[in-house]
Protein backbone atom coordinates (compact mmCIF):
# COMPACT_ATOMS: atom_id res chain seq x y z
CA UNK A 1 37.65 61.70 -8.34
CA UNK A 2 39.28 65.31 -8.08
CA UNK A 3 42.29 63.80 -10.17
CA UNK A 4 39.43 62.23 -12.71
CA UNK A 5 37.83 65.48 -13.55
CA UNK A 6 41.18 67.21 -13.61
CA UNK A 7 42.10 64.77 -16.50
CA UNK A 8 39.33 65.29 -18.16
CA UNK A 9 39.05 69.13 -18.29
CA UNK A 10 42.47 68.83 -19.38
CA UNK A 11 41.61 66.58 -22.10
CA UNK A 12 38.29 68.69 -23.50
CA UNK A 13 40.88 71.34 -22.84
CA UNK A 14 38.67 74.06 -20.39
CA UNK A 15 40.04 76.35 -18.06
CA UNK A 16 38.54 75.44 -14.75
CA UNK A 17 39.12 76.87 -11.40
CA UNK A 18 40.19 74.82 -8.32
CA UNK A 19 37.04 76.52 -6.62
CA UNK A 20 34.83 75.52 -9.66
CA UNK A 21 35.66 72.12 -9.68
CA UNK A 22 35.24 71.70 -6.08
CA UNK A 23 31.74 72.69 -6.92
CA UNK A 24 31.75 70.87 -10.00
CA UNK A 25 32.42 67.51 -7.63
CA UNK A 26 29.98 68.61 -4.97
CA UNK A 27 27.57 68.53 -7.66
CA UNK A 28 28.25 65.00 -8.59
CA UNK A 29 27.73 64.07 -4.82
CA UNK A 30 24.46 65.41 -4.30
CA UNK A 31 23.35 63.90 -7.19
CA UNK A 32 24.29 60.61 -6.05
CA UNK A 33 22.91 61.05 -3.27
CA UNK A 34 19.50 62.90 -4.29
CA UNK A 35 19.59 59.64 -6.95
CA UNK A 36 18.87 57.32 -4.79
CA UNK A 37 15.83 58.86 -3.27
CA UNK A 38 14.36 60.62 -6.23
CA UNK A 39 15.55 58.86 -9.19
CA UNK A 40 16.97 61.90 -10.93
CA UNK A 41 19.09 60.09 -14.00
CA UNK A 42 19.73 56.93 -15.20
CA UNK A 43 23.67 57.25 -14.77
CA UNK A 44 24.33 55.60 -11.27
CA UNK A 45 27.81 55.55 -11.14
CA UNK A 46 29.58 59.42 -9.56
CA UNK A 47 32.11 58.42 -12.28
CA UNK A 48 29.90 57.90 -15.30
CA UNK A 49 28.34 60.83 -14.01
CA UNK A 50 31.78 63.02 -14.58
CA UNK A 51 31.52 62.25 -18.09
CA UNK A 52 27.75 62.13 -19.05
CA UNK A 53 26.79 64.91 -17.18
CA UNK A 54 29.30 66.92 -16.23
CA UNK A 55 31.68 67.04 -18.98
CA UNK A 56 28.70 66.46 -21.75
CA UNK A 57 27.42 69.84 -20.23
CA UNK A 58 30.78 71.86 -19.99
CA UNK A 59 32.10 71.20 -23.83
CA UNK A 60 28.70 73.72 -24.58
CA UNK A 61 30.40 76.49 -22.62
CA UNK A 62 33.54 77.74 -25.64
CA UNK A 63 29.74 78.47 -27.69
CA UNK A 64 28.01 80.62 -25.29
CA UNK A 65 27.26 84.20 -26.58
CA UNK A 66 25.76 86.75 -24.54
CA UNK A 67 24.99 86.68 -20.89
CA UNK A 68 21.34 85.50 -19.75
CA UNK A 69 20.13 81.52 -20.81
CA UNK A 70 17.84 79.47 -20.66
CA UNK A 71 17.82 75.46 -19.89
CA UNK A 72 14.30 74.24 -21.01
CA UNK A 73 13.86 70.66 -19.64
CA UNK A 74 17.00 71.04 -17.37
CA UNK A 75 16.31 67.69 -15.41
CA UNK A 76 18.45 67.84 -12.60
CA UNK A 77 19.96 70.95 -13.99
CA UNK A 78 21.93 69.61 -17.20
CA UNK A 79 24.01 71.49 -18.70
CA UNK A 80 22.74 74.80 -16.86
CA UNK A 81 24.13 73.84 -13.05
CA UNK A 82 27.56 72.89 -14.73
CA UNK A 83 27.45 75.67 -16.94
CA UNK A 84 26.50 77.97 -14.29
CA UNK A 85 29.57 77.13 -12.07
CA UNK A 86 32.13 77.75 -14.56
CA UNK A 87 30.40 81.06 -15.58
CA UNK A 88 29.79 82.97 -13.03
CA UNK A 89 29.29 85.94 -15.03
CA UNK A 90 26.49 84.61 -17.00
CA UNK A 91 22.63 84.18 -15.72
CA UNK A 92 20.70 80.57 -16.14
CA UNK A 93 17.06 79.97 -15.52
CA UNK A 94 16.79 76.07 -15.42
CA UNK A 95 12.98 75.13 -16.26
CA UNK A 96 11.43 72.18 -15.81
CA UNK A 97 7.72 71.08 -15.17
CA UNK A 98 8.66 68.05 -12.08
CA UNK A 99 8.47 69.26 -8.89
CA UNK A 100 11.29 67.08 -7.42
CA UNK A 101 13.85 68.09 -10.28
CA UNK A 102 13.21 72.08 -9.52
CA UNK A 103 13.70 70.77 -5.73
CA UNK A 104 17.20 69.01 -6.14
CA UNK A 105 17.99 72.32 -8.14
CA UNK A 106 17.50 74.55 -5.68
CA UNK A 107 18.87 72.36 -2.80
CA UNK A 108 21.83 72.41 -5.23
CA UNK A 109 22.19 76.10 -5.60
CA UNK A 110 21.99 76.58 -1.99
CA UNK A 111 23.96 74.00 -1.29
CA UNK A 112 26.87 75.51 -3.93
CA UNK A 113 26.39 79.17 -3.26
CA UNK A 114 25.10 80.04 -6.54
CA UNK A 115 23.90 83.38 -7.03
CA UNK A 116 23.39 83.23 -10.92
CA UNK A 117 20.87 80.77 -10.81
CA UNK A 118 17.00 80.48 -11.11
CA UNK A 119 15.38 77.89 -10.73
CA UNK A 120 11.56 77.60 -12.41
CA UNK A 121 8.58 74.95 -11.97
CA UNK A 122 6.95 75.54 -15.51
CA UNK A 123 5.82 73.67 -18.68
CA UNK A 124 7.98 75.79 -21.24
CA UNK A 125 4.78 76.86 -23.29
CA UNK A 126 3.23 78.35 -20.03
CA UNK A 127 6.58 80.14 -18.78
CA UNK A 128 6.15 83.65 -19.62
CA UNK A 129 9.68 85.48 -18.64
CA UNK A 130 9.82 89.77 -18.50
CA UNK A 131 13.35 89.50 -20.37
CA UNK A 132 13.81 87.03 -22.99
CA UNK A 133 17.06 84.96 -23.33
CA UNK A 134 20.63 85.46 -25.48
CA UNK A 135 20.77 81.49 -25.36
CA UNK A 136 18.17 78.53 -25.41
CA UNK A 137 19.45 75.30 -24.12
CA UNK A 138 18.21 71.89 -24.49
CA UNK A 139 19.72 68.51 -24.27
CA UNK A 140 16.63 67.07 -23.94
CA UNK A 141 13.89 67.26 -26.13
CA UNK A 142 12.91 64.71 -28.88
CA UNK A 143 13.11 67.06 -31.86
CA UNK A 144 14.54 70.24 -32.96
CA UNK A 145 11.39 70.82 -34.47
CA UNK A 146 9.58 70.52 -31.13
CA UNK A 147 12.62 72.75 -29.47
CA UNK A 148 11.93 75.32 -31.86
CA UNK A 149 8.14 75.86 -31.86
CA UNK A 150 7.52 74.97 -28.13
CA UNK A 151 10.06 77.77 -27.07
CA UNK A 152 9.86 79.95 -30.16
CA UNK A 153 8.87 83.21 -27.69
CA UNK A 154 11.97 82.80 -25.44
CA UNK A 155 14.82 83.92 -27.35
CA UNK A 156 15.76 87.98 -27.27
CA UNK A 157 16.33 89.42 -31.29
CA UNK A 158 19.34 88.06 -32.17
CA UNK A 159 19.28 84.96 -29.66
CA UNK A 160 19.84 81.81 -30.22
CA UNK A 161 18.62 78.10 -30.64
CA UNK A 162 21.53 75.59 -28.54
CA UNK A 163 20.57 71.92 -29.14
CA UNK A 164 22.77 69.31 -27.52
CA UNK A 165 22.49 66.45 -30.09
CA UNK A 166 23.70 62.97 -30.41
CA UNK A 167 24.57 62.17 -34.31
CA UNK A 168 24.78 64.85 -36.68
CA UNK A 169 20.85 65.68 -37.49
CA UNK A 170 20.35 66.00 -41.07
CA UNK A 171 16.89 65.62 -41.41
CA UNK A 172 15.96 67.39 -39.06
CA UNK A 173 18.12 70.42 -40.32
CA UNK A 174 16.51 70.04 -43.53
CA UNK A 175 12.97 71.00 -42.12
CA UNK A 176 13.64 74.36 -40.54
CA UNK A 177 11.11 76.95 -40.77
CA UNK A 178 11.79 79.20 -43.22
CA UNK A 179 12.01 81.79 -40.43
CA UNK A 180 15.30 80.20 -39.19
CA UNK A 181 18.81 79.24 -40.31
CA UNK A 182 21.41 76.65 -39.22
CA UNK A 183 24.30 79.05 -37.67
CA UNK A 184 27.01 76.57 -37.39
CA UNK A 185 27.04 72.83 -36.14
CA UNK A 186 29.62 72.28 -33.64
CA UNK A 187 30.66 68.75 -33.34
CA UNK A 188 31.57 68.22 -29.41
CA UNK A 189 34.43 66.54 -27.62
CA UNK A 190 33.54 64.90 -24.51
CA UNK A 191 36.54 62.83 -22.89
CA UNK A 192 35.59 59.32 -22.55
CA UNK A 193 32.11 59.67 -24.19
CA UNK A 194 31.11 56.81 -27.09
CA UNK A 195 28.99 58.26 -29.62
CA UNK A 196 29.06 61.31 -31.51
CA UNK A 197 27.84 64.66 -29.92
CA UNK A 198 27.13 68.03 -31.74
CA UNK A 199 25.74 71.50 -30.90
CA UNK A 200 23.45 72.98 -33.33
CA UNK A 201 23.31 76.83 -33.34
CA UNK A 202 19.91 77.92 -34.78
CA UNK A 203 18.96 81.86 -35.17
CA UNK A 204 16.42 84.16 -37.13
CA UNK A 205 16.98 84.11 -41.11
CA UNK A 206 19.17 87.21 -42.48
CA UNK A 207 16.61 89.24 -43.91
């Protein structure tokens, strides 16, 4: 598996440390494992896993501006655990409202050694943070439109909207409040991955 995810950083062409991908592979384990307790994801296989979850989650990281995010609905802590191992430098608060997903993340972080990791048991309209965030992740809400006005008080001035999307989302674009602008759409390479895969950058209008 070490040689798998080797290949495939290679081919979405990151820089990875041996250290990171170590974690990066102890990640997929405990998930596996967790998975067959807790019924975390869908993806059973360690090796589908690699690609739908790991890799999926890395291509975001070449986007990231600024230093403190924010993964709202983070599951089992996709893309903020992956992201948070290959940037070290960078904070991540990975929210979610189920108990046993804020569990596994935790375990995880322990488990890993992560120190830029938090870890939050919240519906996203009730979570309240001191600092506001650079970045706002998702991969895995409905709608953009539902991204943007359920977490409209979490972004810092001059943060940002991240939306990991399937196919390109046109419509959806088309509806933005007139408060907010389409920064770029990035479409995403993941190794291995059928379908197409974009990040859409959202931020406040130019005034």
């Amino acid at each position: 598996m070490k040689q798998k995810l080797q290949q495939l950083l290679t081919q979405a062409g990151l820089q990875v440390s041996e250290d990171q991908q170590r974690q990066l592979l102890e990640l997929v384990g405990l998930l596996d494992k967790w998975n067959k307790a807790y019924n975390l994801t869908s993806v059973r296989d360690p090796d589908a896993m690699l690609v739908r979850h790991i890799l999926d989650s890395l291509v975001v990281s070449p986007h990231l501006e600024g230093t403190r995010f924010i993964d709202v609905g983070t599951g089992p802590g996709l893309p903020g655990l992956p992201l948070a191992i290959i940037n070290p430098d960078k904070q991540f608060v990975l929210l979610d409202s189920l108990g046993k997903r804020i569990r596994f993340i935790r375990m995880a972080v322990h488990h890993l050694g992560l120190t830029n990791v938090e870890a939050v048991q919240s519906r996203v309209e009730a979570y309240r943070p001191e600092q506001k965030f650079d970045g706002v992740l998702s991969r895995a809400f409905a709608s953009l439109d539902d991204m943007l006005s359920w977490c409209a008080h979490l972004p810092a001035p001059g943060g940002q909207f991240l939306a990991l999307k399937g196919q390109y989302p046109e419509l959806e674009l088309q509806s933005l409040p007139a408060h907010l602008e389409c920064h770029r759409v990035y479409p995403l390479t993941v190794p291995e991955q059928e379908g197409d895969r974009h990040l859409v950058v959202i931020q406040q209008a130019s005034q």
